[in-house]
PDBML (XML) file of the C-alpha atoms, coordinates in Angstrom:
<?xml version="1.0" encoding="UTF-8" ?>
<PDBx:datablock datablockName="MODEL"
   xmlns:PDBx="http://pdbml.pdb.org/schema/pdbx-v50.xsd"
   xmlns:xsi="http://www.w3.org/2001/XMLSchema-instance"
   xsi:schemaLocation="http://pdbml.pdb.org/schema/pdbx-v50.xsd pdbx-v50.xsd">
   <PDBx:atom_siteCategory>
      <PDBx:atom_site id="1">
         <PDBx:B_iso_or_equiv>0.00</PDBx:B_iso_or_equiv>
         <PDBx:Cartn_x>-39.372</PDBx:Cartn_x>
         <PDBx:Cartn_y>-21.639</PDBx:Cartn_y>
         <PDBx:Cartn_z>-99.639</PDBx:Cartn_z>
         <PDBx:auth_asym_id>A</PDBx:auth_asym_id>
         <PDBx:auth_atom_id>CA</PDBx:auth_atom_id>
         <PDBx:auth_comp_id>UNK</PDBx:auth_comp_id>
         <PDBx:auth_seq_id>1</PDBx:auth_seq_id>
         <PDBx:group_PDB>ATOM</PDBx:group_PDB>
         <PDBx:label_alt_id xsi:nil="true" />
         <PDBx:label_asym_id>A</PDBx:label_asym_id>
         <PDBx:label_atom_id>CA</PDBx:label_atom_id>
         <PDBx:label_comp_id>UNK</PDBx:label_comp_id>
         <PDBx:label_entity_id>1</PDBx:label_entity_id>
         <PDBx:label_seq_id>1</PDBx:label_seq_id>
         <PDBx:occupancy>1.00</PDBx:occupancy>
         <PDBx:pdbx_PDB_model_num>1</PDBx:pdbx_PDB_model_num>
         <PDBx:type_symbol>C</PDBx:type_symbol>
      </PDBx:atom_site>
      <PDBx:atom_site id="2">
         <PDBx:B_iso_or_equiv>0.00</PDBx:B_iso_or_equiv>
         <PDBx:Cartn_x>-41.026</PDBx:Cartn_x>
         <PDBx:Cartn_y>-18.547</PDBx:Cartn_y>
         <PDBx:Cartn_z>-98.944</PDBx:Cartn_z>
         <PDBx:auth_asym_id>A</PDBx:auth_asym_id>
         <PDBx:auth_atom_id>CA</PDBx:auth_atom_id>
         <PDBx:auth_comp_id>UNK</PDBx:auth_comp_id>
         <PDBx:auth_seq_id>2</PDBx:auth_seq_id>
         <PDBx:group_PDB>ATOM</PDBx:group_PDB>
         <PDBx:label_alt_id xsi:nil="true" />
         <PDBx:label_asym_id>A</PDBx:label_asym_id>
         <PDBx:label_atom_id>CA</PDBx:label_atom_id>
         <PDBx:label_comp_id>UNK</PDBx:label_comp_id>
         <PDBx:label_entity_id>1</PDBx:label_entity_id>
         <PDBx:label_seq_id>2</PDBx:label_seq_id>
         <PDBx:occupancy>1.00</PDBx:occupancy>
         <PDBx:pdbx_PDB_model_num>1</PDBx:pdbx_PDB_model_num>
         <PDBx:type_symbol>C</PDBx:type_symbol>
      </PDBx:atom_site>
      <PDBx:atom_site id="3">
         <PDBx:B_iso_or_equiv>0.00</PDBx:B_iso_or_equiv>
         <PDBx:Cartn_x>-37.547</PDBx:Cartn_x>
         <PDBx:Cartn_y>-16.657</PDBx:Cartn_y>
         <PDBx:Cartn_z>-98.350</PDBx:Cartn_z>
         <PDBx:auth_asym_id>A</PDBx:auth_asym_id>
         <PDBx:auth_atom_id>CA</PDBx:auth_atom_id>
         <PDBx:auth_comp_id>UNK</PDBx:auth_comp_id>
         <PDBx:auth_seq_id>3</PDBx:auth_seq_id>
         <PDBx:group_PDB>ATOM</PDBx:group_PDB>
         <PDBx:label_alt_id xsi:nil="true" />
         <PDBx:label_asym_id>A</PDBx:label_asym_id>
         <PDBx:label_atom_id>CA</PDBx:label_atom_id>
         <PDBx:label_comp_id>UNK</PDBx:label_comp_id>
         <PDBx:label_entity_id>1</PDBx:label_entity_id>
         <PDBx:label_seq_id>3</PDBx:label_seq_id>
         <PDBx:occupancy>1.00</PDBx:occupancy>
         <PDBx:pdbx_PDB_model_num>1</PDBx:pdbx_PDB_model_num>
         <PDBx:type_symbol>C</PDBx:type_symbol>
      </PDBx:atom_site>
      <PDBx:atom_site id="4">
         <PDBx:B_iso_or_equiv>0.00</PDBx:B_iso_or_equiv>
         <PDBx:Cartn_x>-36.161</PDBx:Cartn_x>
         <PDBx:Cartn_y>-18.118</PDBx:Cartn_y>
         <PDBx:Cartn_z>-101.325</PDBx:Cartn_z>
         <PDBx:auth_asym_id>A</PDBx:auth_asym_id>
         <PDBx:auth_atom_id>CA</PDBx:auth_atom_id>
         <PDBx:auth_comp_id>UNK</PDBx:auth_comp_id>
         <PDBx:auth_seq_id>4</PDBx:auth_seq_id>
         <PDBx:group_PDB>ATOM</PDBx:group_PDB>
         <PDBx:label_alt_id xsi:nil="true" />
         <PDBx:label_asym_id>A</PDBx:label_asym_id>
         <PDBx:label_atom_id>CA</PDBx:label_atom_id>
         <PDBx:label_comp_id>UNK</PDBx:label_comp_id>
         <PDBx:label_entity_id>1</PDBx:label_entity_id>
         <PDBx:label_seq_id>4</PDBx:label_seq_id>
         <PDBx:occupancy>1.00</PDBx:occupancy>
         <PDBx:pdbx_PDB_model_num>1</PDBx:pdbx_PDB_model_num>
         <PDBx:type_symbol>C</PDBx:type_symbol>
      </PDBx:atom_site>
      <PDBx:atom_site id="5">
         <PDBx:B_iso_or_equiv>0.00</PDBx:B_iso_or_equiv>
         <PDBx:Cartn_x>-38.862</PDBx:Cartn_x>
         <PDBx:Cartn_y>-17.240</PDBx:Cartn_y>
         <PDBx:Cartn_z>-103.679</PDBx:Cartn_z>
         <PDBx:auth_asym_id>A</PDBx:auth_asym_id>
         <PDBx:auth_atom_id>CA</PDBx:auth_atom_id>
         <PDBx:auth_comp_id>UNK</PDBx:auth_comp_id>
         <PDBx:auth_seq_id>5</PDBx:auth_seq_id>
         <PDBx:group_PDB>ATOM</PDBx:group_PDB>
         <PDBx:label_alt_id xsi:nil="true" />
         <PDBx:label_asym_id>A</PDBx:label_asym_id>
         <PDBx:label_atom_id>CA</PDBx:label_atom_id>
         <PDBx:label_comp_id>UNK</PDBx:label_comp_id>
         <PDBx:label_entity_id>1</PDBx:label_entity_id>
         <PDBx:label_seq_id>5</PDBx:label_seq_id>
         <PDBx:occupancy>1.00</PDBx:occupancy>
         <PDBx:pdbx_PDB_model_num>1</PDBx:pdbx_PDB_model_num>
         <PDBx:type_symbol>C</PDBx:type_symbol>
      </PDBx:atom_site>
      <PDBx:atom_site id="6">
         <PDBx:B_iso_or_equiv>0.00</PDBx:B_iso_or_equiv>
         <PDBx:Cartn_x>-39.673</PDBx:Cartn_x>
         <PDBx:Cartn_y>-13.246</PDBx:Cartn_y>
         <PDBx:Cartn_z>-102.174</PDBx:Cartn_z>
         <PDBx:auth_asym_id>A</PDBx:auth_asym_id>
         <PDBx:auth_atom_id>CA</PDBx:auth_atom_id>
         <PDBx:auth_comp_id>UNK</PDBx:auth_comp_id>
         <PDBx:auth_seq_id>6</PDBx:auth_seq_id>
         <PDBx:group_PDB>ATOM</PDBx:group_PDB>
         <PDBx:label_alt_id xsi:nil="true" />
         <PDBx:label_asym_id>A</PDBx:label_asym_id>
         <PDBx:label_atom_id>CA</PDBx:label_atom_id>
         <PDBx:label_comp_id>UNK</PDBx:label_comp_id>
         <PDBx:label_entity_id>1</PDBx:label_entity_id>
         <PDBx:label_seq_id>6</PDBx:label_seq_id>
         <PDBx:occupancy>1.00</PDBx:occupancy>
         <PDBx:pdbx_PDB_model_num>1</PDBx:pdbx_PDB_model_num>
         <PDBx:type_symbol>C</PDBx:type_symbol>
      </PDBx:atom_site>
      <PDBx:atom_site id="7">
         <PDBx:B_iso_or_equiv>0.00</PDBx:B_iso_or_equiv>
         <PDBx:Cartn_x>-35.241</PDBx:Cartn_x>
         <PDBx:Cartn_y>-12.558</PDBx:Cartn_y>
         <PDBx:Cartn_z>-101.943</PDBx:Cartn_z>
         <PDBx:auth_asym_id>A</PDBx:auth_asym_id>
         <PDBx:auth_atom_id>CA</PDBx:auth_atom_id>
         <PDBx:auth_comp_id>UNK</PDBx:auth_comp_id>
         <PDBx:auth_seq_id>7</PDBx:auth_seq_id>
         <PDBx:group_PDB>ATOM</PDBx:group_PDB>
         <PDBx:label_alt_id xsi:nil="true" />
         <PDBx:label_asym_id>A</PDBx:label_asym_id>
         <PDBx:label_atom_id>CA</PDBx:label_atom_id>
         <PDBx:label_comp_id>UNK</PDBx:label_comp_id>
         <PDBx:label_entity_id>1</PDBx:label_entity_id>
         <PDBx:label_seq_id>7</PDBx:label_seq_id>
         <PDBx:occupancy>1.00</PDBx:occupancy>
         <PDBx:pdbx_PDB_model_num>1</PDBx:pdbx_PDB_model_num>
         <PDBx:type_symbol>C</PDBx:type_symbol>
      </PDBx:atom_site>
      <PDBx:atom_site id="8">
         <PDBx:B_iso_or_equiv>0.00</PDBx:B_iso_or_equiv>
         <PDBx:Cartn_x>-35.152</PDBx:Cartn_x>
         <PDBx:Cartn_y>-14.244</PDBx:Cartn_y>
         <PDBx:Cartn_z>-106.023</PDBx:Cartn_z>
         <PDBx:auth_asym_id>A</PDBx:auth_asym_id>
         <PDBx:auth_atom_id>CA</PDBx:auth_atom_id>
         <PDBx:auth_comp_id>UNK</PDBx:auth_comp_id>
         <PDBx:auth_seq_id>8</PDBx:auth_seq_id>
         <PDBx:group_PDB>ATOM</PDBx:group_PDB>
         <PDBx:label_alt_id xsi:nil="true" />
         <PDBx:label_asym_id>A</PDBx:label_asym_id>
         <PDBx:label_atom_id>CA</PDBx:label_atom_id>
         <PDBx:label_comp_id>UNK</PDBx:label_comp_id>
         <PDBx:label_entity_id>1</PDBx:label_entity_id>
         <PDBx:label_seq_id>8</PDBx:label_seq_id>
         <PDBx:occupancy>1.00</PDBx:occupancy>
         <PDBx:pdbx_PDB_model_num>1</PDBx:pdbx_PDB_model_num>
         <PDBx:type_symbol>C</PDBx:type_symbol>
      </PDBx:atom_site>
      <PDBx:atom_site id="9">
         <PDBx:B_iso_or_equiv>0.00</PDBx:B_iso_or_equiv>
         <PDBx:Cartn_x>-37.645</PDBx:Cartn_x>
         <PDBx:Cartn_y>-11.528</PDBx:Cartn_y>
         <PDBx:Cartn_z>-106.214</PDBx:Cartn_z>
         <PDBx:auth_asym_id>A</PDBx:auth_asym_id>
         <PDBx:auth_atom_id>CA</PDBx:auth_atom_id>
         <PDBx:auth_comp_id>UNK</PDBx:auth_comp_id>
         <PDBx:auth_seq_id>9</PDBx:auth_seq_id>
         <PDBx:group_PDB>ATOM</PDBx:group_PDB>
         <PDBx:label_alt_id xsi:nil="true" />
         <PDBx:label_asym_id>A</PDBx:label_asym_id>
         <PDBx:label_atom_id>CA</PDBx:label_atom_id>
         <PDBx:label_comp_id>UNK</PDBx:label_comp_id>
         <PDBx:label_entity_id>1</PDBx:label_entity_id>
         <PDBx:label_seq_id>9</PDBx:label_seq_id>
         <PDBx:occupancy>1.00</PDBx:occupancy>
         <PDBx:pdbx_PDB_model_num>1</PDBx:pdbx_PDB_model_num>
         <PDBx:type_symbol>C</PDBx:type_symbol>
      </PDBx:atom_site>
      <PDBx:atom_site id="10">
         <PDBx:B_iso_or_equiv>0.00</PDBx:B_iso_or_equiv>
         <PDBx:Cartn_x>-35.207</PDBx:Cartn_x>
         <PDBx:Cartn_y>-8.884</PDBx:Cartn_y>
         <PDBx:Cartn_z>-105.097</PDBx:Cartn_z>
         <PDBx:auth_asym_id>A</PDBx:auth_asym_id>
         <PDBx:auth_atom_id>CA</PDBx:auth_atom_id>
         <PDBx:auth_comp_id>UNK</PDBx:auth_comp_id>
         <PDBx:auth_seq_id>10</PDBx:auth_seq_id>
         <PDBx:group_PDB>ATOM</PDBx:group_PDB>
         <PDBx:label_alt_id xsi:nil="true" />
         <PDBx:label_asym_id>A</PDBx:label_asym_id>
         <PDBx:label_atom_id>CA</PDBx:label_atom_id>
         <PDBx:label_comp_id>UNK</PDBx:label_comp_id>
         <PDBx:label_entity_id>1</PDBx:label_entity_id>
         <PDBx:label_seq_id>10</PDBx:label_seq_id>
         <PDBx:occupancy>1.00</PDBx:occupancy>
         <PDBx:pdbx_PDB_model_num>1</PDBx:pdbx_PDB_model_num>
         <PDBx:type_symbol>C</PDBx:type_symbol>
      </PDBx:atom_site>
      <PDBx:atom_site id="11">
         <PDBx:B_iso_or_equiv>0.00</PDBx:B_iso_or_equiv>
         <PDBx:Cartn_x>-37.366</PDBx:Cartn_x>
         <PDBx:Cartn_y>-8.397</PDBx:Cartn_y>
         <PDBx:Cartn_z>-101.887</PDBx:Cartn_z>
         <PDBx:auth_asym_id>A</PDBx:auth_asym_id>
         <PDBx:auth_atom_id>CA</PDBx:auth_atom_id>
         <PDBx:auth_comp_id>UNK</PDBx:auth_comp_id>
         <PDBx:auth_seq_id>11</PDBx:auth_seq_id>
         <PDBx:group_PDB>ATOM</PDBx:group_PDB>
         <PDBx:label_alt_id xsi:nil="true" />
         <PDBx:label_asym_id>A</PDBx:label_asym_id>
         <PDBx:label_atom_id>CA</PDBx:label_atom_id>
         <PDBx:label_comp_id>UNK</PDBx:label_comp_id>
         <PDBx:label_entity_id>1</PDBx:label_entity_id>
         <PDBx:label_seq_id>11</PDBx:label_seq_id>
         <PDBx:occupancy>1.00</PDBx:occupancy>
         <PDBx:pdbx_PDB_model_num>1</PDBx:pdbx_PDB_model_num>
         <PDBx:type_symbol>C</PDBx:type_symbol>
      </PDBx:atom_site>
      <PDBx:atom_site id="12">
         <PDBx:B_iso_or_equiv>0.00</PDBx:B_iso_or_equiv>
         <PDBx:Cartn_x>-35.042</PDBx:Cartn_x>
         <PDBx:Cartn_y>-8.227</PDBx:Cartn_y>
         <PDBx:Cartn_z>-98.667</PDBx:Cartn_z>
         <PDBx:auth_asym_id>A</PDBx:auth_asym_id>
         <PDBx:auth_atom_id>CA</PDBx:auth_atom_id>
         <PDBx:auth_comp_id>UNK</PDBx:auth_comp_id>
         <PDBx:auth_seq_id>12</PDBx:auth_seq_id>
         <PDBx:group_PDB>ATOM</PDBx:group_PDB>
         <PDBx:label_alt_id xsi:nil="true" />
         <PDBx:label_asym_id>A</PDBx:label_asym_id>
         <PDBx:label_atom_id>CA</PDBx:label_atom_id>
         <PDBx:label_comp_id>UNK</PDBx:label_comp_id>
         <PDBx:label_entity_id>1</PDBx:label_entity_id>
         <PDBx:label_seq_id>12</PDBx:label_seq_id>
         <PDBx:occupancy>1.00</PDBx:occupancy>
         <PDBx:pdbx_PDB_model_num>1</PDBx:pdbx_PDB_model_num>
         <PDBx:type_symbol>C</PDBx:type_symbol>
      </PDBx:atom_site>
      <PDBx:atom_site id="13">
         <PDBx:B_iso_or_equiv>0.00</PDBx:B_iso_or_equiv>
         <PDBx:Cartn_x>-35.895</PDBx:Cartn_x>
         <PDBx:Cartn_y>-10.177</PDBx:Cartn_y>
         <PDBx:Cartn_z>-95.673</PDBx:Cartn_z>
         <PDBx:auth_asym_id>A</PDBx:auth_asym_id>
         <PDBx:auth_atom_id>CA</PDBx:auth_atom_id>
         <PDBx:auth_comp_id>UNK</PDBx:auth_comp_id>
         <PDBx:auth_seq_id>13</PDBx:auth_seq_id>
         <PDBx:group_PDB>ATOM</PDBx:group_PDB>
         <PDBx:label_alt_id xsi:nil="true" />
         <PDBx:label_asym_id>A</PDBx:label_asym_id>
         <PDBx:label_atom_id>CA</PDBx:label_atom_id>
         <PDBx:label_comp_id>UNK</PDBx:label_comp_id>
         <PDBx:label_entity_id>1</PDBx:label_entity_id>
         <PDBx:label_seq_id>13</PDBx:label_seq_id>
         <PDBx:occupancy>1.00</PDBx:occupancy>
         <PDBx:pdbx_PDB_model_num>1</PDBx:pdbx_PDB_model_num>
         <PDBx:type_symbol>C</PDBx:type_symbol>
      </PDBx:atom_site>
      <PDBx:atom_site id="14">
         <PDBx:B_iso_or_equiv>0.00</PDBx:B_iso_or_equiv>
         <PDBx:Cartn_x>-37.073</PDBx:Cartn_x>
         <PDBx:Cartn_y>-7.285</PDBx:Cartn_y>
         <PDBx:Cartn_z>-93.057</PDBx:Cartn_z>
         <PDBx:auth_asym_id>A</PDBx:auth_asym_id>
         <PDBx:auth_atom_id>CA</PDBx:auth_atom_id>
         <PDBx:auth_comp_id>UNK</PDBx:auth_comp_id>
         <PDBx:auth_seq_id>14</PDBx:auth_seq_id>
         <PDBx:group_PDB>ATOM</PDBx:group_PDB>
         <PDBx:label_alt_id xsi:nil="true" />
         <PDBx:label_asym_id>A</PDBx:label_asym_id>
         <PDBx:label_atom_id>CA</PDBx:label_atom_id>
         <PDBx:label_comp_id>UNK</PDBx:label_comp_id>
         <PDBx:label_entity_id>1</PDBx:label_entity_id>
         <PDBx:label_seq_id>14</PDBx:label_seq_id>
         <PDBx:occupancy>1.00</PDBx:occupancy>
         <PDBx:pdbx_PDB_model_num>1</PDBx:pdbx_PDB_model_num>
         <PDBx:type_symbol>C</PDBx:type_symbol>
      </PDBx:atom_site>
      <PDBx:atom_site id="15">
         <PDBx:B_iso_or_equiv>0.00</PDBx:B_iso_or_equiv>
         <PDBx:Cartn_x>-38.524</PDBx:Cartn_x>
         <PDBx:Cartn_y>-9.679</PDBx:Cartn_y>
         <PDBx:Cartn_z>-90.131</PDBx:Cartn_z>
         <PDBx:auth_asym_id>A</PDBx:auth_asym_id>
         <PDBx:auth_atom_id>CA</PDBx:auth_atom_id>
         <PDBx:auth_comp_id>UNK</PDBx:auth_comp_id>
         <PDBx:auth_seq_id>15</PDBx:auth_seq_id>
         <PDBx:group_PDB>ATOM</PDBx:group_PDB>
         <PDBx:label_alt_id xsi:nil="true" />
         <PDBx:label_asym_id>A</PDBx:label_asym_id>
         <PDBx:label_atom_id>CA</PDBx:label_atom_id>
         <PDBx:label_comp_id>UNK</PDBx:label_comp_id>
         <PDBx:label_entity_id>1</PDBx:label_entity_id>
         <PDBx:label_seq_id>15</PDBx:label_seq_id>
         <PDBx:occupancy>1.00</PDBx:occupancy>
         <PDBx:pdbx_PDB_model_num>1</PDBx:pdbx_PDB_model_num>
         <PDBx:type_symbol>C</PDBx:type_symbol>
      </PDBx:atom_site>
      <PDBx:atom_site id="16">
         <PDBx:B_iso_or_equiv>0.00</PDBx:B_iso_or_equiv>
         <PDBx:Cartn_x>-38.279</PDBx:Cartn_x>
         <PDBx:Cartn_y>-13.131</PDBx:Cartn_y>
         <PDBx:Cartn_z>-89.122</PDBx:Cartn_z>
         <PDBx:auth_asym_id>A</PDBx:auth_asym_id>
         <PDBx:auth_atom_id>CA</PDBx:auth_atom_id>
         <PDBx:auth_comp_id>UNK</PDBx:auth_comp_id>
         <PDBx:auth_seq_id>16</PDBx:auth_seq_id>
         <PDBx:group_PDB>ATOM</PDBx:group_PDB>
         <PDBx:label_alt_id xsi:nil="true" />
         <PDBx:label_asym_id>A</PDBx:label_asym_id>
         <PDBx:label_atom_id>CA</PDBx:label_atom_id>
         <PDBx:label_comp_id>UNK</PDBx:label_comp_id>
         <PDBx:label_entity_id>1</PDBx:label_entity_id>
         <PDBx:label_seq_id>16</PDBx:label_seq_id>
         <PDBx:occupancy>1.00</PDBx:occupancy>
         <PDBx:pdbx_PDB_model_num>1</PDBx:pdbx_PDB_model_num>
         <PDBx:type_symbol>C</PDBx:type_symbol>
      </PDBx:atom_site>
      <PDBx:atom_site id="17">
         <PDBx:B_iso_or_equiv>0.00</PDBx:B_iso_or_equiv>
         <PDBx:Cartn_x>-40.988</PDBx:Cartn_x>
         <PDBx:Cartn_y>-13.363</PDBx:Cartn_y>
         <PDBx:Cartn_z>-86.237</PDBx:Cartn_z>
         <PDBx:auth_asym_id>A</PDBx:auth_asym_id>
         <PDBx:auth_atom_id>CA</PDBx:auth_atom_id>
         <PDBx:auth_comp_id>UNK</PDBx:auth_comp_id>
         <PDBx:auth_seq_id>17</PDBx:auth_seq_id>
         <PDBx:group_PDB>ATOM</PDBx:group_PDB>
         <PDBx:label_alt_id xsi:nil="true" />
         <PDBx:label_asym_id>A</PDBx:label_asym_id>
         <PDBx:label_atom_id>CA</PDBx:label_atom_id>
         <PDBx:label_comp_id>UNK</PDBx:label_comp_id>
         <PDBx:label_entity_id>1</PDBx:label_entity_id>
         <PDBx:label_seq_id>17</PDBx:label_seq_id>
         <PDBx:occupancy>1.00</PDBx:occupancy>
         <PDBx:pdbx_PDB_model_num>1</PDBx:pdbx_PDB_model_num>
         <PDBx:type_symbol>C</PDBx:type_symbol>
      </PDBx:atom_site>
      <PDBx:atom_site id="18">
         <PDBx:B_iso_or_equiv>0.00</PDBx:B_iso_or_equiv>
         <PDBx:Cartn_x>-42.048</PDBx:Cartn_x>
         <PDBx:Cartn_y>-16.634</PDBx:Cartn_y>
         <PDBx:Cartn_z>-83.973</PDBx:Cartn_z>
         <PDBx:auth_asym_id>A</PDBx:auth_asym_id>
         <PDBx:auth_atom_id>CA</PDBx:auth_atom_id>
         <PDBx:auth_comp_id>UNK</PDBx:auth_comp_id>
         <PDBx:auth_seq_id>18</PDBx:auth_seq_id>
         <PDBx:group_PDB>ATOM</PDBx:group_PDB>
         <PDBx:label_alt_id xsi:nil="true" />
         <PDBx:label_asym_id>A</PDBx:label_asym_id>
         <PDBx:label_atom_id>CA</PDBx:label_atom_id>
         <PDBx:label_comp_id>UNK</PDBx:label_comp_id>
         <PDBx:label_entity_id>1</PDBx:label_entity_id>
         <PDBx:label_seq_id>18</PDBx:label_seq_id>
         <PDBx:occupancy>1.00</PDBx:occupancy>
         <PDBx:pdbx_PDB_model_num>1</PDBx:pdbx_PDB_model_num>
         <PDBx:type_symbol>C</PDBx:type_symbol>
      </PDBx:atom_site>
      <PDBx:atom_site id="19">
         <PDBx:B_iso_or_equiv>0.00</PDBx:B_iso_or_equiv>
         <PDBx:Cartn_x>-44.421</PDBx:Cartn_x>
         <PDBx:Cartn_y>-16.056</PDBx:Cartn_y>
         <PDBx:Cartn_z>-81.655</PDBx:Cartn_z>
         <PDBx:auth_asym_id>A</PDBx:auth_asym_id>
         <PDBx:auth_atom_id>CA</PDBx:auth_atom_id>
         <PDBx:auth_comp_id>UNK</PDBx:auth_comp_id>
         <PDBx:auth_seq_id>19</PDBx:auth_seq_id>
         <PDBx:group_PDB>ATOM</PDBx:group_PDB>
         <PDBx:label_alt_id xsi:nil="true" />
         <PDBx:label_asym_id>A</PDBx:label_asym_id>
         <PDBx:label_atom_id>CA</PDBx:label_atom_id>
         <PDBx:label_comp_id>UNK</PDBx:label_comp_id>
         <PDBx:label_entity_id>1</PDBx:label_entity_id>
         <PDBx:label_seq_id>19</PDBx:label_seq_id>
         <PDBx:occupancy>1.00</PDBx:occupancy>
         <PDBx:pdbx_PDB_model_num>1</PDBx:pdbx_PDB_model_num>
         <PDBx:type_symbol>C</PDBx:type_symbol>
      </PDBx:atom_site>
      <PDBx:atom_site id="20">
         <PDBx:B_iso_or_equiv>0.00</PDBx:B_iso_or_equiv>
         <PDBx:Cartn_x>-46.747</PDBx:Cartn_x>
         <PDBx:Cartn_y>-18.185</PDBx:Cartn_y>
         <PDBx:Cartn_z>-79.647</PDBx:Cartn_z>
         <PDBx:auth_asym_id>A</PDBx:auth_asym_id>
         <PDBx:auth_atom_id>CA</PDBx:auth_atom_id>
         <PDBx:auth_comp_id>UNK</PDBx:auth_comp_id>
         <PDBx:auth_seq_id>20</PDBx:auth_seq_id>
         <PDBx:group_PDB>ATOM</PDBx:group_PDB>
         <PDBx:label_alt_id xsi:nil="true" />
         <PDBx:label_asym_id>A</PDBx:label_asym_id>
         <PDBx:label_atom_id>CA</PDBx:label_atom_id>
         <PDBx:label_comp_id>UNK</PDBx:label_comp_id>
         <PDBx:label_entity_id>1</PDBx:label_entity_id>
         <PDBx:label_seq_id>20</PDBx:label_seq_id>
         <PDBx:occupancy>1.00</PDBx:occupancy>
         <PDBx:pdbx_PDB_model_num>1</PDBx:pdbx_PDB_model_num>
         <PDBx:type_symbol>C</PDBx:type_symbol>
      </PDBx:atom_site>
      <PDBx:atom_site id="21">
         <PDBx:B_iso_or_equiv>0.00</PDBx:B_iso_or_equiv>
         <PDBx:Cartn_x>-49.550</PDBx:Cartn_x>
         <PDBx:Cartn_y>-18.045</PDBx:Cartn_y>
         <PDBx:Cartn_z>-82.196</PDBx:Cartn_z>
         <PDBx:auth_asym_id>A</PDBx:auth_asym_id>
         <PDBx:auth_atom_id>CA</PDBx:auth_atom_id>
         <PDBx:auth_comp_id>UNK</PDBx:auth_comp_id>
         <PDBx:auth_seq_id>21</PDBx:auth_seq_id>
         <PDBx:group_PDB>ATOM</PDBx:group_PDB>
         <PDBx:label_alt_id xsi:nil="true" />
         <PDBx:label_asym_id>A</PDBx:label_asym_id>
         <PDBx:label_atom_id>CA</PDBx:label_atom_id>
         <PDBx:label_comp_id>UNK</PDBx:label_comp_id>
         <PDBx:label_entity_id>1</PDBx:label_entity_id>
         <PDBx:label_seq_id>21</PDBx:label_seq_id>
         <PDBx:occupancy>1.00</PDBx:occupancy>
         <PDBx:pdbx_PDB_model_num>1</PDBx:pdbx_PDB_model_num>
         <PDBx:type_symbol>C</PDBx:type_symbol>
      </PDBx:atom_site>
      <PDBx:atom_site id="22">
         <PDBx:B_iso_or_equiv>0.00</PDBx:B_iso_or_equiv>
         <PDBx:Cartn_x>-47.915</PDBx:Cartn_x>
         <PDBx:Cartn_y>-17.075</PDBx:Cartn_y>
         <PDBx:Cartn_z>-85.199</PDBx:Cartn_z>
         <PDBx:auth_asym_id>A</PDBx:auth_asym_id>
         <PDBx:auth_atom_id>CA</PDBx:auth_atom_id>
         <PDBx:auth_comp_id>UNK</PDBx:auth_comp_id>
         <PDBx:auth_seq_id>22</PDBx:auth_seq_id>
         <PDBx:group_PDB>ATOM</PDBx:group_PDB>
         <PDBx:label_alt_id xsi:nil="true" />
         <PDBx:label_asym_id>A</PDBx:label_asym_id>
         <PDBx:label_atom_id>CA</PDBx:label_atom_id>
         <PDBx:label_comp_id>UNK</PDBx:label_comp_id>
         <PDBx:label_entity_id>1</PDBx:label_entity_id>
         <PDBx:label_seq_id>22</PDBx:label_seq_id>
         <PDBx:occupancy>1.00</PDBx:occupancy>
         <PDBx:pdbx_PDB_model_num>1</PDBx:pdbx_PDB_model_num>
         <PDBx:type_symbol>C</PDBx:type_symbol>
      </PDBx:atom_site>
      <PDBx:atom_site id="23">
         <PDBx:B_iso_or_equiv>0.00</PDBx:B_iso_or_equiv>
         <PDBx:Cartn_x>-44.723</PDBx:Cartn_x>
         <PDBx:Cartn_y>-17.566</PDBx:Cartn_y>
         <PDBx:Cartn_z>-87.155</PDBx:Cartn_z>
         <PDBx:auth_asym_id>A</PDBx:auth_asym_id>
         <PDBx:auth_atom_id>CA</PDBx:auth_atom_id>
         <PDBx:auth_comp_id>UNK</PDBx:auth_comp_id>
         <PDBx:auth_seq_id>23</PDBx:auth_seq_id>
         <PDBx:group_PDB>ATOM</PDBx:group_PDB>
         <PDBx:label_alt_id xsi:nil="true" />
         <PDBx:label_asym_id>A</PDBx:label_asym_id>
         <PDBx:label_atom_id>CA</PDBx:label_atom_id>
         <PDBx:label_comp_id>UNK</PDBx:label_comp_id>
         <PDBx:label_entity_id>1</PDBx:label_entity_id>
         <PDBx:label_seq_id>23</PDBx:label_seq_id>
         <PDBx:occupancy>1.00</PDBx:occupancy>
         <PDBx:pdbx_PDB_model_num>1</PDBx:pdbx_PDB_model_num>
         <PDBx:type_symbol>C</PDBx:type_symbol>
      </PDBx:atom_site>
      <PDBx:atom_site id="24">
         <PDBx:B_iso_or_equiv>0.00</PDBx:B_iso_or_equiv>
         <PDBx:Cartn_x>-44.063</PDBx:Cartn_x>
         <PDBx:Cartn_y>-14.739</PDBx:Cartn_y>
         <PDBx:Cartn_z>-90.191</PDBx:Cartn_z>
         <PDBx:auth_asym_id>A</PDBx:auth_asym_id>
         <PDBx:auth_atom_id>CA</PDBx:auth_atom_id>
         <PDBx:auth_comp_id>UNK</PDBx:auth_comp_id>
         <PDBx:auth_seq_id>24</PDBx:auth_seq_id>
         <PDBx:group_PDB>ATOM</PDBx:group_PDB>
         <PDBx:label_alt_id xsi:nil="true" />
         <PDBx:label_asym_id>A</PDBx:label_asym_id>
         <PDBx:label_atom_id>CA</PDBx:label_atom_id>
         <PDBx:label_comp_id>UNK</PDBx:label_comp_id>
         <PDBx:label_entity_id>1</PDBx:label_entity_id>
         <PDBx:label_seq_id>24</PDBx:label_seq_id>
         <PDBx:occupancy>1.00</PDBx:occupancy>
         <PDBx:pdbx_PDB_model_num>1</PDBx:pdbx_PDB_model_num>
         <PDBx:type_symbol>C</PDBx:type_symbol>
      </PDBx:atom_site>
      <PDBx:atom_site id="25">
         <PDBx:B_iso_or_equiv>0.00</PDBx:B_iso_or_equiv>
         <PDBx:Cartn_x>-42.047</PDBx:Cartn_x>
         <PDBx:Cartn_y>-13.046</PDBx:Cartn_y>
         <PDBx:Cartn_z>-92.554</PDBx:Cartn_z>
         <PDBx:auth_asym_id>A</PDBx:auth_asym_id>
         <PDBx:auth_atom_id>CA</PDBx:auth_atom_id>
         <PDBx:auth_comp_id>UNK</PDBx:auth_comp_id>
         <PDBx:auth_seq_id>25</PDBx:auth_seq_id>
         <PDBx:group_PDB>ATOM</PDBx:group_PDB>
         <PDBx:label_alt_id xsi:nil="true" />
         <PDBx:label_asym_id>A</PDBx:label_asym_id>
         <PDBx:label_atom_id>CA</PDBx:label_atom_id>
         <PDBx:label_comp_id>UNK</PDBx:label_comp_id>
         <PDBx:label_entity_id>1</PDBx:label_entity_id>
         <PDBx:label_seq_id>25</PDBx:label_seq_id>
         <PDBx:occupancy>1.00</PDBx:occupancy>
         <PDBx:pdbx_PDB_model_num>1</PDBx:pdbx_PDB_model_num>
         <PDBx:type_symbol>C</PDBx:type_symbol>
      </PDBx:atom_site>
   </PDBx:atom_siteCategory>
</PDBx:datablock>
């Protein structure tokens, strides 16, 4: 959802991070 709503935005998809305690865009 999240990458669908920022890349709609015109917003590129930089990082796509999963770590132990954390998972991000």
């Amino acid at each position: 959802n999240f990458i669908e709503q920022y890349t709609s935005r015109g917003l590129i998809l930089k990082e796509d991070a999963i770590l132990i305690d954390e998972k991000y865009l």
